[in-house]
Every structure is written in C-alpha cells, then in structure tokens.
Protein backbone atom coordinates (compact mmCIF):
# COMPACT_ATOMS: atom_id res chain seq x y z
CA UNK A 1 0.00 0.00 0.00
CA UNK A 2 1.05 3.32 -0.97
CA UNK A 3 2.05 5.93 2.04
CA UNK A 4 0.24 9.13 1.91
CA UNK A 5 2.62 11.47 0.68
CA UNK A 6 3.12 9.30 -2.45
CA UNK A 7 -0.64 9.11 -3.30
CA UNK A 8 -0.74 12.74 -2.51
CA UNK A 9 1.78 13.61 -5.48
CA UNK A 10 0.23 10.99 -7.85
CA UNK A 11 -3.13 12.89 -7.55
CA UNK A 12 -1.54 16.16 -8.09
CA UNK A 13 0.79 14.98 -10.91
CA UNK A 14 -2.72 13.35 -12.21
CA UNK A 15 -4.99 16.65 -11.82
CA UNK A 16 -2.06 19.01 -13.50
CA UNK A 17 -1.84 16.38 -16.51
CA UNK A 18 -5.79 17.13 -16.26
CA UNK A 19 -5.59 20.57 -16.42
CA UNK A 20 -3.10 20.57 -19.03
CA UNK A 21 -5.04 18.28 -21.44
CA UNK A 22 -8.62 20.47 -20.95
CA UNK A 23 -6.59 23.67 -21.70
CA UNK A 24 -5.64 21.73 -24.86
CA UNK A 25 -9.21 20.41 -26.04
CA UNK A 26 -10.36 24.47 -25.23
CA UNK A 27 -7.72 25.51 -27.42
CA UNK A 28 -8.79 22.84 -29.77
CA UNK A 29 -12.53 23.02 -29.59
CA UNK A 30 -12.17 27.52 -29.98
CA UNK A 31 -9.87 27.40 -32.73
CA UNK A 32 -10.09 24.02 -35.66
CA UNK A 33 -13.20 24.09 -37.79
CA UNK A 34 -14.93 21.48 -36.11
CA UNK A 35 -18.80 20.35 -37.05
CA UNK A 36 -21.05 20.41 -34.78
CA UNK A 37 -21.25 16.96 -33.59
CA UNK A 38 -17.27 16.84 -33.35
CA UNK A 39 -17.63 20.68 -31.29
CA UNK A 40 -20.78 18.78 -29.18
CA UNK A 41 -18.58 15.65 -28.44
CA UNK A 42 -15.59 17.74 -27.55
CA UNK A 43 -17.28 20.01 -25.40
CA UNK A 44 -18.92 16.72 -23.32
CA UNK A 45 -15.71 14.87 -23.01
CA UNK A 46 -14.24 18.54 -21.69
CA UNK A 47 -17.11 18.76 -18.99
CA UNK A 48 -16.34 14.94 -17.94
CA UNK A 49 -12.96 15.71 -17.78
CA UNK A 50 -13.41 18.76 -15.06
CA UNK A 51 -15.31 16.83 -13.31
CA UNK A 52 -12.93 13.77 -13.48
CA UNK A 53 -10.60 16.87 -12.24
CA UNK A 54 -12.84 17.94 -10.01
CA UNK A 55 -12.96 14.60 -7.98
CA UNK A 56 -8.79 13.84 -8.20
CA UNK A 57 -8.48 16.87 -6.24
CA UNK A 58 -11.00 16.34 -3.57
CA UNK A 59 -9.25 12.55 -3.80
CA UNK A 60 -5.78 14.76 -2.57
CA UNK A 61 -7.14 17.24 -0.27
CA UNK A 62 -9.25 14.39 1.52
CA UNK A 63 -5.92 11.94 1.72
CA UNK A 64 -3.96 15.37 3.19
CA UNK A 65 -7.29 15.94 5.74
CA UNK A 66 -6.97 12.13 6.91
CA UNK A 67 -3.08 12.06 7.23
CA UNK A 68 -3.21 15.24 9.55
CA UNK A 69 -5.58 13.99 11.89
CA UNK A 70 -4.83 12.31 14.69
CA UNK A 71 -4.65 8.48 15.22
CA UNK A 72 -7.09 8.18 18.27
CA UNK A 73 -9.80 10.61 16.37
CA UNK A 74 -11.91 8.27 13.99
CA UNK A 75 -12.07 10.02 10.82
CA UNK A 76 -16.30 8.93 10.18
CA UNK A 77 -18.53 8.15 13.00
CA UNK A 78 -18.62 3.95 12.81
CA UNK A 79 -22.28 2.62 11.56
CA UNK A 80 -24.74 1.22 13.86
CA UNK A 81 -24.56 -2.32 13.48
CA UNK A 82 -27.40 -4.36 14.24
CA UNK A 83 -27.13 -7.04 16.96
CA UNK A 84 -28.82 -10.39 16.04
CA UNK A 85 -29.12 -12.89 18.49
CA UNK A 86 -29.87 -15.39 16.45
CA UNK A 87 -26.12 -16.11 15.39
C-alpha cells in the first residue's frame, strides 16, 4: 500500500496532466473548424474531464485531511450495526 505522501503527489501529478489536457481540447474546440457533432462531443468529453478533475483533487485534499488527523480521532462516525441474536 502506498504511504500518503506518495498518493498525494500521484493525484496532483494526475490533476495538472488534467488541467493541461482540458486547456488543450479548449484551445482545440475555440480554434479548428470542427462540425457540430465533433464541437458537441468535444465540449462533453471537456465537462467529464473537469469533473474527473474535479474529484482527483477532492481525492488529494481528503488523503492530506486524513493524514493530519490524529490516530485516536476516527475520521467517520462507525455505523450502527445491528445485533442479532440469532447467530
């Protein structure tokens, strides 16, 4: 299993490739004579791909939330699990 720190700078290394590749479909999508469908599908795959950004980020800031807390505070309150008898 990966520590922290290392899944912490494979998310960011992930979300700037991101960010790099949407500022290249932009460029792409404002400035070649696309039709319309290729325009429509570039623009959806652009919008999937901030959100695919979107969530790689809140993957990193959630791993660097967890890592700072400390060991004896549970990150999420534990479910209620039911007690059956019957077992």
């Amino acid at each position: 299993m990966k520590n922290i720190e290392s899944l912490i700078n494979e998310l960011r290394g992930e979300y700037l490739n991101l960010t790099q590749d949407i500022a290249k479909a932009e460029f792409a999508d404002a400035t070649l004579p696309f039709d319309k469908t290729e325009h429509e599908n570039l623009r959806a795959q652009i919008e999937y791909m901030k959100k695919y950004a979107e969530v790689v980020k809140l993957r990193a800031e959630y791993a660097r939330t967890k890592s700072n807390q400390k060991e004896d505070e549970p990150l999420m309150e534990p479910l209620p699990v039911a007690f059956n008898p019957s077992y």
